[in-house]
N, C-alpha and C. Protein backbone atom coordinates (compact mmCIF):
# COMPACT_ATOMS: atom_id res chain seq x y z
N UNK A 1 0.85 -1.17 0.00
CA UNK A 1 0.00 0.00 0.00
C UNK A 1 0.89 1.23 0.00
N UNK A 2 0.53 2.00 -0.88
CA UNK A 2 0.89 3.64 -0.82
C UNK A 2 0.81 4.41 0.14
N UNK A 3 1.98 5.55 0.30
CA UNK A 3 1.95 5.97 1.48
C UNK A 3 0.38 7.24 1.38
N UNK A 4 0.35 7.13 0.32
CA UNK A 4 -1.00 8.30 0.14
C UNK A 4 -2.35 7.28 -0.01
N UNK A 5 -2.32 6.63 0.23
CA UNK A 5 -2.99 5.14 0.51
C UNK A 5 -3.46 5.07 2.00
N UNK A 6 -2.34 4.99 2.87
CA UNK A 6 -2.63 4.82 4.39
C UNK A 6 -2.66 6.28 4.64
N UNK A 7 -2.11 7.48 4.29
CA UNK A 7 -3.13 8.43 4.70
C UNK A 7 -4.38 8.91 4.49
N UNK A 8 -4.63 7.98 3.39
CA UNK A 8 -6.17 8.05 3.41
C UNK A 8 -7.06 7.28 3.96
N UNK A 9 -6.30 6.16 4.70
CA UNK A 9 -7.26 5.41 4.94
C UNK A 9 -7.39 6.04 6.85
N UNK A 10 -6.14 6.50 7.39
CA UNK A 10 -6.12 7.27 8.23
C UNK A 10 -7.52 8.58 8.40
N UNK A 11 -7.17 9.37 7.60
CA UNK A 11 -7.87 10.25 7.50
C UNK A 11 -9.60 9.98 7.11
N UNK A 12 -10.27 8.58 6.99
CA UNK A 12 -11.27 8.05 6.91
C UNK A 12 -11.85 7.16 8.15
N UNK A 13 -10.57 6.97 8.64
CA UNK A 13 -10.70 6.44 10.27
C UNK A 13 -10.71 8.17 10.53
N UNK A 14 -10.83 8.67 11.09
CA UNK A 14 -10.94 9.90 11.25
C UNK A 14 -12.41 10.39 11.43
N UNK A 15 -12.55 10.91 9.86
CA UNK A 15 -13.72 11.01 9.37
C UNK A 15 -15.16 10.04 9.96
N UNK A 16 -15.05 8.78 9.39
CA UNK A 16 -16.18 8.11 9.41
C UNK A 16 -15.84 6.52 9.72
N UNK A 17 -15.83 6.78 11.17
CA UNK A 17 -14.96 5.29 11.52
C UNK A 17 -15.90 3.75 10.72
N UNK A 18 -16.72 4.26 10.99
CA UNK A 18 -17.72 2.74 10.54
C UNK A 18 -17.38 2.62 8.87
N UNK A 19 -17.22 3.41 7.85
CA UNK A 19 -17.09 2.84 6.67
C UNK A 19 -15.53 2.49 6.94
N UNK A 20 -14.71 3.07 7.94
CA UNK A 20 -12.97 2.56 7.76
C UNK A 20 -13.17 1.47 8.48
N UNK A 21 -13.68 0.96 9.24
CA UNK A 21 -13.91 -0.57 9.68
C UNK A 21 -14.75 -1.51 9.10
N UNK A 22 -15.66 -1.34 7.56
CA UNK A 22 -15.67 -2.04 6.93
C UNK A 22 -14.90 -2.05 6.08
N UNK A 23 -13.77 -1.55 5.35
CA UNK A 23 -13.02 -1.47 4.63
C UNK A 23 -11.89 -2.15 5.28
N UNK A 24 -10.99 -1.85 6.52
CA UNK A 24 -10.61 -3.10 7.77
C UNK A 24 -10.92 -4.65 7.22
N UNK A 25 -12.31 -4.39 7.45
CA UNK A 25 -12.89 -5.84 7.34
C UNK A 25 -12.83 -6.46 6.01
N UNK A 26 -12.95 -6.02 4.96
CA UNK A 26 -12.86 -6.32 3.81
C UNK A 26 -11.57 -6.80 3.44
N UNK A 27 -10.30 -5.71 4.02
CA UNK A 27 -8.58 -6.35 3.79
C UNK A 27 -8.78 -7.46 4.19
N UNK A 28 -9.29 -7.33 5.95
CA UNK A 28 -8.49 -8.38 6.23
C UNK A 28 -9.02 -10.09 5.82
N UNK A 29 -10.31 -10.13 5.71
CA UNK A 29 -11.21 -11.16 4.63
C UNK A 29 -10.33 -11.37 3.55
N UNK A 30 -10.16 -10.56 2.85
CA UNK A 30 -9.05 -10.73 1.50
C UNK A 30 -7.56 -11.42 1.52
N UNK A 31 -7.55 -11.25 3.32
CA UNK A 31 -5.67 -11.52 3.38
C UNK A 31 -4.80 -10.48 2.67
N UNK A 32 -5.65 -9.54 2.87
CA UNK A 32 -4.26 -7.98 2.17
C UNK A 32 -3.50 -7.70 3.43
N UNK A 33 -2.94 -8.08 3.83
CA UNK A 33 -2.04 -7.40 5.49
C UNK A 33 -1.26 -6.60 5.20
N UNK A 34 -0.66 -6.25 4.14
CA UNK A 34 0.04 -5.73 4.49
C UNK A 34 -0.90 -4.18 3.86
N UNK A 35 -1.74 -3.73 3.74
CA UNK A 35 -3.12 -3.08 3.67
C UNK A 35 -3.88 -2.37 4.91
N UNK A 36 -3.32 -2.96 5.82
CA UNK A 36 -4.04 -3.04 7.27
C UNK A 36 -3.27 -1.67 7.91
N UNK A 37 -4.20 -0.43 8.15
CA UNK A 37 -3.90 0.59 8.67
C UNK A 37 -3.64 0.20 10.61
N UNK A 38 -2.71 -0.13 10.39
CA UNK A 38 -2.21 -1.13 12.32
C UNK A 38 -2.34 -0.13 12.97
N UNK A 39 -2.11 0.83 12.93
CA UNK A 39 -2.26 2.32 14.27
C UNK A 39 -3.34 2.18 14.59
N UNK A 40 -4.22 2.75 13.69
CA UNK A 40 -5.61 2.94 13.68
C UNK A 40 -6.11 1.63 14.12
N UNK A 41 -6.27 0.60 13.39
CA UNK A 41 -6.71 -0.42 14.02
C UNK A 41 -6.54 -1.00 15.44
N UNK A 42 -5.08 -0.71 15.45
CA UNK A 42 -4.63 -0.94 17.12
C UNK A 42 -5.50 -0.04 18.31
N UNK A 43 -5.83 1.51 17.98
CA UNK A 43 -6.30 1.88 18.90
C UNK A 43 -7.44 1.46 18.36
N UNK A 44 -8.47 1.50 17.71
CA UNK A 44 -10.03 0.92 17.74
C UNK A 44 -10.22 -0.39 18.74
N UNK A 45 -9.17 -1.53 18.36
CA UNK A 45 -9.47 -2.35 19.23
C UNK A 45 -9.49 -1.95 20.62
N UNK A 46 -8.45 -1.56 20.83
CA UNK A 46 -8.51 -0.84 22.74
C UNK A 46 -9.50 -0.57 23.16
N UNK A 47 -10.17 0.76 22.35
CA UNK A 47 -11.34 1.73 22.81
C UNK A 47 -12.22 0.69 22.88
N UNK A 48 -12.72 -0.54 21.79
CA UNK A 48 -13.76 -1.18 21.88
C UNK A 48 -13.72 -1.78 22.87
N UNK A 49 -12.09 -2.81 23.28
CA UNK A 49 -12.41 -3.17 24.77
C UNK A 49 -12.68 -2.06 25.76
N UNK A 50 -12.23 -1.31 25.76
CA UNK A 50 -12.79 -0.33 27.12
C UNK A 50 -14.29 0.01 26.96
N UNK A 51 -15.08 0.24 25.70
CA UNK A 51 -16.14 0.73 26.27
C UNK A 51 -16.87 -0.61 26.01
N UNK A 52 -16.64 -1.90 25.57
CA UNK A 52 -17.41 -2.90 26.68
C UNK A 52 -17.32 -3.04 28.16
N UNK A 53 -16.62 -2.91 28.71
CA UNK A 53 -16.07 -2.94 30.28
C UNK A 53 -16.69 -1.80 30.84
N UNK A 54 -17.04 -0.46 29.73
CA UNK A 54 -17.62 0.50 30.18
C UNK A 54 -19.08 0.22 30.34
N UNK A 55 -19.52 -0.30 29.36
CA UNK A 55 -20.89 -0.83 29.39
C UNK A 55 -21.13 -1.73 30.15
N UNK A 56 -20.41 -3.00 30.81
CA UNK A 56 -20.59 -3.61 31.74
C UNK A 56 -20.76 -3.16 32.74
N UNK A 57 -20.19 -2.34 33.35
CA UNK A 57 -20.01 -1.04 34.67
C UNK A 57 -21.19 -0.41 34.57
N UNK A 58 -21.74 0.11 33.76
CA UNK A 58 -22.92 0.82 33.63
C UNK A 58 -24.15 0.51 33.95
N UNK A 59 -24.59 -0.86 33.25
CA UNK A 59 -25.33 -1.97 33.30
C UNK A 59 -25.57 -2.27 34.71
N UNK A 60 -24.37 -2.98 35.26
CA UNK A 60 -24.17 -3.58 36.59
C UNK A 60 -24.47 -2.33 38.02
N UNK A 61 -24.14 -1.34 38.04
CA UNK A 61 -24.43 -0.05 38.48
C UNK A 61 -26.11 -0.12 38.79
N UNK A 62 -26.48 0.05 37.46
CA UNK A 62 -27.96 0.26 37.16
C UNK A 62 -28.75 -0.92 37.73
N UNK A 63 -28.39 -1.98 37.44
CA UNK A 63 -28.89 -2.75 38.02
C UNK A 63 -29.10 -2.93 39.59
N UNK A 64 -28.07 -3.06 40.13
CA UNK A 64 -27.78 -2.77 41.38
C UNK A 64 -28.61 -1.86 41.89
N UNK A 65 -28.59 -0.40 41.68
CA UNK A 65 -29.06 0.35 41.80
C UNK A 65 -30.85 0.23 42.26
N UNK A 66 -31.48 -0.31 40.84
CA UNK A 66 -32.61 -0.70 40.83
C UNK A 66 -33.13 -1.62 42.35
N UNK A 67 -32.14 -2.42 42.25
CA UNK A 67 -32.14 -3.66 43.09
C UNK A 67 -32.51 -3.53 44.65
N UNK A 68 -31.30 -2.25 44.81
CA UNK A 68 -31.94 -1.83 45.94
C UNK A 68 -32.88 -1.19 46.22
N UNK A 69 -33.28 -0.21 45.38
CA UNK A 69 -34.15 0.41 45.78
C UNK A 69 -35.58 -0.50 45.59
N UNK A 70 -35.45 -1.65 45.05
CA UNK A 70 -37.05 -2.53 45.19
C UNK A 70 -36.57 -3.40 46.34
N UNK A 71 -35.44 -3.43 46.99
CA UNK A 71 -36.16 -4.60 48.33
C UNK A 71 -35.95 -3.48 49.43
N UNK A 72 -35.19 -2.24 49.64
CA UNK A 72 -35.57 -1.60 50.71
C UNK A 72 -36.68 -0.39 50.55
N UNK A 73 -37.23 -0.41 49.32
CA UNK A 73 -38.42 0.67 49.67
C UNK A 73 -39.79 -0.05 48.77
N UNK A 74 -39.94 -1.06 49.23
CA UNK A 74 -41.35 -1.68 48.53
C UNK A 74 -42.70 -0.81 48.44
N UNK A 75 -42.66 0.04 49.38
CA UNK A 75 -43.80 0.77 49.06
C UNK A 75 -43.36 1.56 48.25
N UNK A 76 -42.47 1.80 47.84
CA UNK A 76 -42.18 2.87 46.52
C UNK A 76 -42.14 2.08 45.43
N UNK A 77 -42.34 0.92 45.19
CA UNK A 77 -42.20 -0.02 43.94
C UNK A 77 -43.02 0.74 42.85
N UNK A 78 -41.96 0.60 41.39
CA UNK A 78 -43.05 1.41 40.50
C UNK A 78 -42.57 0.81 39.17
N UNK A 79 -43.55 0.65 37.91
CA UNK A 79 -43.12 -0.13 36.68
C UNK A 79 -41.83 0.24 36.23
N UNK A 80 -41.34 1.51 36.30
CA UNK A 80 -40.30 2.24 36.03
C UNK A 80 -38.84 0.99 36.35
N UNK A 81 -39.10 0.93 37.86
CA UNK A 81 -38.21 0.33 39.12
C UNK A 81 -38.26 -1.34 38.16
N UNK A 82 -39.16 -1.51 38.01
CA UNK A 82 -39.06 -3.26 37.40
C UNK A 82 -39.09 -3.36 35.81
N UNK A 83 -39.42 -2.62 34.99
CA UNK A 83 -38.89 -2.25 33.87
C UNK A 83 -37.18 -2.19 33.63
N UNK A 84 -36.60 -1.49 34.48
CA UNK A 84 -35.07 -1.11 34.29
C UNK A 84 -34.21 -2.01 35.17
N UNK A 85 -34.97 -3.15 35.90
CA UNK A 85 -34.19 -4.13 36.47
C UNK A 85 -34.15 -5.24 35.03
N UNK A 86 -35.42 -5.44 34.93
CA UNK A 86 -35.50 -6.16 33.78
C UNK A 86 -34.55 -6.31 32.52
N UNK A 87 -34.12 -4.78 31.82
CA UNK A 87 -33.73 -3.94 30.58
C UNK A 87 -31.84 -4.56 31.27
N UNK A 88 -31.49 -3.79 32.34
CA UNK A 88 -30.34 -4.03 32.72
C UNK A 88 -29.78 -5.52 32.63
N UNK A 89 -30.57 -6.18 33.42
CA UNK A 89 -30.82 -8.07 32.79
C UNK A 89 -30.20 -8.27 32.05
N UNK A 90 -31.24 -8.17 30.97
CA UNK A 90 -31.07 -8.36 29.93
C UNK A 90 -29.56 -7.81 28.97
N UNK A 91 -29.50 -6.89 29.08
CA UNK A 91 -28.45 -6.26 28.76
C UNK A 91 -27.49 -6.92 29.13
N UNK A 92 -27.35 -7.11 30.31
CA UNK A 92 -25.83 -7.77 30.91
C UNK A 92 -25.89 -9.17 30.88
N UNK A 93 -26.86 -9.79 30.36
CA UNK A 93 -27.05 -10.93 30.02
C UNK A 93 -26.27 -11.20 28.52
N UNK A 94 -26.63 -10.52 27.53
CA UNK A 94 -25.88 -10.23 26.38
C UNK A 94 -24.32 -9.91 25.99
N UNK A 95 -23.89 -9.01 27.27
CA UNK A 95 -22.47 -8.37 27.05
C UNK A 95 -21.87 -9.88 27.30
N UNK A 96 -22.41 -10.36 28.86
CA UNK A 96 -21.53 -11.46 29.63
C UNK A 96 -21.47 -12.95 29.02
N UNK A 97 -21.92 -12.89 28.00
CA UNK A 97 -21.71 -14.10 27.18
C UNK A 97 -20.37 -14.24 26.55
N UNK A 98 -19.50 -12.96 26.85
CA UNK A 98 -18.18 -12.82 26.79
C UNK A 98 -17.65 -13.43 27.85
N UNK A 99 -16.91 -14.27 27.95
CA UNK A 99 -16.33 -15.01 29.39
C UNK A 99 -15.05 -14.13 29.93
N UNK A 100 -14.41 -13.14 29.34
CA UNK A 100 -13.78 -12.15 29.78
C UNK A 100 -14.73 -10.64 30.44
N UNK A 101 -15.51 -10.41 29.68
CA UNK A 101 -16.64 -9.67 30.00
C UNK A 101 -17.13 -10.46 31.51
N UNK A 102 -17.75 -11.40 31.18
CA UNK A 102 -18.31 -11.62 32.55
C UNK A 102 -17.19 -12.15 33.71
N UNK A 103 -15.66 -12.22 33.87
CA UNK A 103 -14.91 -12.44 34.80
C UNK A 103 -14.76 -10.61 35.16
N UNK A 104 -14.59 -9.54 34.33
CA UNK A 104 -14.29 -8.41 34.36
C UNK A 104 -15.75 -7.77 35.27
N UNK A 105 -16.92 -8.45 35.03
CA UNK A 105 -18.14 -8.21 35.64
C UNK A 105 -18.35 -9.00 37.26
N UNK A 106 -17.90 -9.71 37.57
CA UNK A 106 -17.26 -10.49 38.76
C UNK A 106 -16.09 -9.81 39.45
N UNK A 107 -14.79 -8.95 38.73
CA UNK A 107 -14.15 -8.19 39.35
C UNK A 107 -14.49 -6.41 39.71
N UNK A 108 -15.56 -6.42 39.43
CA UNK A 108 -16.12 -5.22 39.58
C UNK A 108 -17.56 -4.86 40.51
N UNK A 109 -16.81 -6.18 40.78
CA UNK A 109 -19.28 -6.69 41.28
C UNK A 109 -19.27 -5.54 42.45
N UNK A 110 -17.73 -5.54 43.52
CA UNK A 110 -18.04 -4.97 44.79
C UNK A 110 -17.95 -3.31 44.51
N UNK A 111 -16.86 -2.74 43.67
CA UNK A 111 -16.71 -1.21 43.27
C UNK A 111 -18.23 -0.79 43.23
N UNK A 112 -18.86 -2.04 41.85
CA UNK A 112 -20.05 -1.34 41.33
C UNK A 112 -21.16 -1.27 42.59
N UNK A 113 -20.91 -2.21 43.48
CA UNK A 113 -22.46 -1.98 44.28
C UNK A 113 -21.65 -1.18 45.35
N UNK A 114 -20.39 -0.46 45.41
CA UNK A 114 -20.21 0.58 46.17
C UNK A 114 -21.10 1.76 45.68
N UNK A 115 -20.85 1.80 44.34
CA UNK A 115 -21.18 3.04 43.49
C UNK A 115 -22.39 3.05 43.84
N UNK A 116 -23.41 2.06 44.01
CA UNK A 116 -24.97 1.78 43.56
C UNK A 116 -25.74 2.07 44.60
N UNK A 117 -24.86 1.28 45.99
CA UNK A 117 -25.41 1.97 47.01
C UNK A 117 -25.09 3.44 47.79
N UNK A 118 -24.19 3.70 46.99
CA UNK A 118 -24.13 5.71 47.50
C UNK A 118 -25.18 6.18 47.05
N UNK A 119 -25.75 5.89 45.32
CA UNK A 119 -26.61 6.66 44.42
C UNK A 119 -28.00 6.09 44.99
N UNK A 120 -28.36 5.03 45.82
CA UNK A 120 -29.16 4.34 46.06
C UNK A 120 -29.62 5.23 47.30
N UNK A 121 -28.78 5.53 48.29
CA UNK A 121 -28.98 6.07 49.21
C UNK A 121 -29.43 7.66 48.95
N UNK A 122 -28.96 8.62 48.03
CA UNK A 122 -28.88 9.51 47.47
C UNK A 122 -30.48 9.65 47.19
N UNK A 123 -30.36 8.56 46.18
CA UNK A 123 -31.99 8.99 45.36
C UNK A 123 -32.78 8.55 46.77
N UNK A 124 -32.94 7.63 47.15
CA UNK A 124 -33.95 7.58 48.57
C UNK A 124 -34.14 8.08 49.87
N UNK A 125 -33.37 8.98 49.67
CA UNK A 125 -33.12 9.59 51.16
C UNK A 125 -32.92 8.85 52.07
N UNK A 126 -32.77 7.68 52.27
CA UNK A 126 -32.02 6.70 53.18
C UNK A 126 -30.68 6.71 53.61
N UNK A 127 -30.58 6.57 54.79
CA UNK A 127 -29.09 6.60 55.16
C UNK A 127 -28.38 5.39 54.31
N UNK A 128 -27.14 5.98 54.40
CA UNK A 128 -26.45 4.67 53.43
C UNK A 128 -26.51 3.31 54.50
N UNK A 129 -26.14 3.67 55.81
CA UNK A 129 -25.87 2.65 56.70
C UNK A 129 -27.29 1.55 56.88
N UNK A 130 -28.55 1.56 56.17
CA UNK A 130 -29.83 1.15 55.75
C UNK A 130 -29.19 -0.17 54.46
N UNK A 131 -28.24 0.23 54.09
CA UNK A 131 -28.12 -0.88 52.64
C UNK A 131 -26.38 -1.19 53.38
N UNK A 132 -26.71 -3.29 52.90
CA UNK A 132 -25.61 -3.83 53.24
C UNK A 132 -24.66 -3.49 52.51
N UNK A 133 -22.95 -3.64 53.94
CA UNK A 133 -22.20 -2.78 52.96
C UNK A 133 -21.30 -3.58 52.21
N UNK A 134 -21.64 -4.97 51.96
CA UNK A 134 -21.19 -5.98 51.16
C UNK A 134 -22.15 -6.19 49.97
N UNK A 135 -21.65 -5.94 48.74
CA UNK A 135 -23.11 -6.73 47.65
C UNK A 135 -23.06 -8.27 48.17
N UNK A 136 -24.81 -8.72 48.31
CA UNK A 136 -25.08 -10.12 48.70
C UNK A 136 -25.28 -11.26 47.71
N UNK A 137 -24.88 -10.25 46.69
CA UNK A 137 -25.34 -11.73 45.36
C UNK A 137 -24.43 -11.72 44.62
N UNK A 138 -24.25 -12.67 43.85
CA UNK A 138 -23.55 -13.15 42.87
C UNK A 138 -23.71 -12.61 41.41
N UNK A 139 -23.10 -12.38 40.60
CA UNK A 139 -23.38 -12.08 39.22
C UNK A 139 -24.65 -12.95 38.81
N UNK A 140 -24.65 -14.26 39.07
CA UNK A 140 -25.24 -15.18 38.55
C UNK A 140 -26.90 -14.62 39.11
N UNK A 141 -26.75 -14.77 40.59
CA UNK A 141 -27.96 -14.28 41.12
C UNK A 141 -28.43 -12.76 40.83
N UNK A 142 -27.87 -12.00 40.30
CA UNK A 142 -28.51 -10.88 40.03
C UNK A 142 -28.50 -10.89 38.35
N UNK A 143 -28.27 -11.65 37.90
CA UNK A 143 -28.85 -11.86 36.22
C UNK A 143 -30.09 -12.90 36.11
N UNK A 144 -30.42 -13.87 37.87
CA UNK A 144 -31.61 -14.47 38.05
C UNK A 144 -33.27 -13.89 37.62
N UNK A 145 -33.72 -13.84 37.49
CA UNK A 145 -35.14 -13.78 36.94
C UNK A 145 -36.06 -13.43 38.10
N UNK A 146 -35.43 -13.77 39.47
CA UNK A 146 -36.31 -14.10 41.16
C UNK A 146 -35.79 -12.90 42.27
């Protein structure tokens, strides 16, 4: 490839990443390597792992979040509250079919229900010292259905 070749393909990662990652995809299908804009590609892969891990965090947060606030304020239960336990589920049901994803979702279980129960306490006006200060479930059990 030409050096006015990979600056264009640079400058299209740039521009409009999704047509430069089917074009990516197309080299590398073809076996053109030596075609393969490696910078660019190198950081895309990164970012994509980080913002799965970001999205796992997010998910798991939210969930949590939800979680508590339906077993310590039942009289506040509202479709909203079981709608977005549900959605989160689901969601993290999908990411964690990654077996790195879901060990990375297992090393984050306790940060995230730190996070969940500050914001938990926050939105409910509950003292924090009201929510245990260990998360009590398992990944497994909070992707449960019960």
């Amino acid at each position: 490839m030409t050096s006015a070749q990979m600056t264009e393909l640079s400058a299209l990662y740039e521009e409009d990443e999704t047509a430069w990652l089917e074009i990516m995809a197309e080299i590398v299908a073809q076996k053109r390597f030596a075609e393969i804009d490696y910078r660019n590609l190198s950081e895309y892969l990164s970012d994509m792992g980080i913002r799965d891990r970001r999205e796992v965090k997010s998910h798991l947060v939210q969930l949590l979040l939800h979680v508590l606030k339906w077993v310590y304020q039942p009289d506040n239960r509202t479709a909203s509250w079981s709608h977005s336990i549900f959605e989160q589920r689901l969601e993290l049901r999908l990411l964690l079919e990654s077996r790195t994803l879901r060990n990375h979702a297992a090393d984050i279980l306790d940060a995230s229900y730190a996070m969940a129960r500050k914001e938990a306490a926050k939105q409910t006006k509950l003292k924090i010292g009201k929510f245990p200060k260990d998360c009590l479930r398992t990944i497994d059990e909070l992707l449960s259905d019960d």
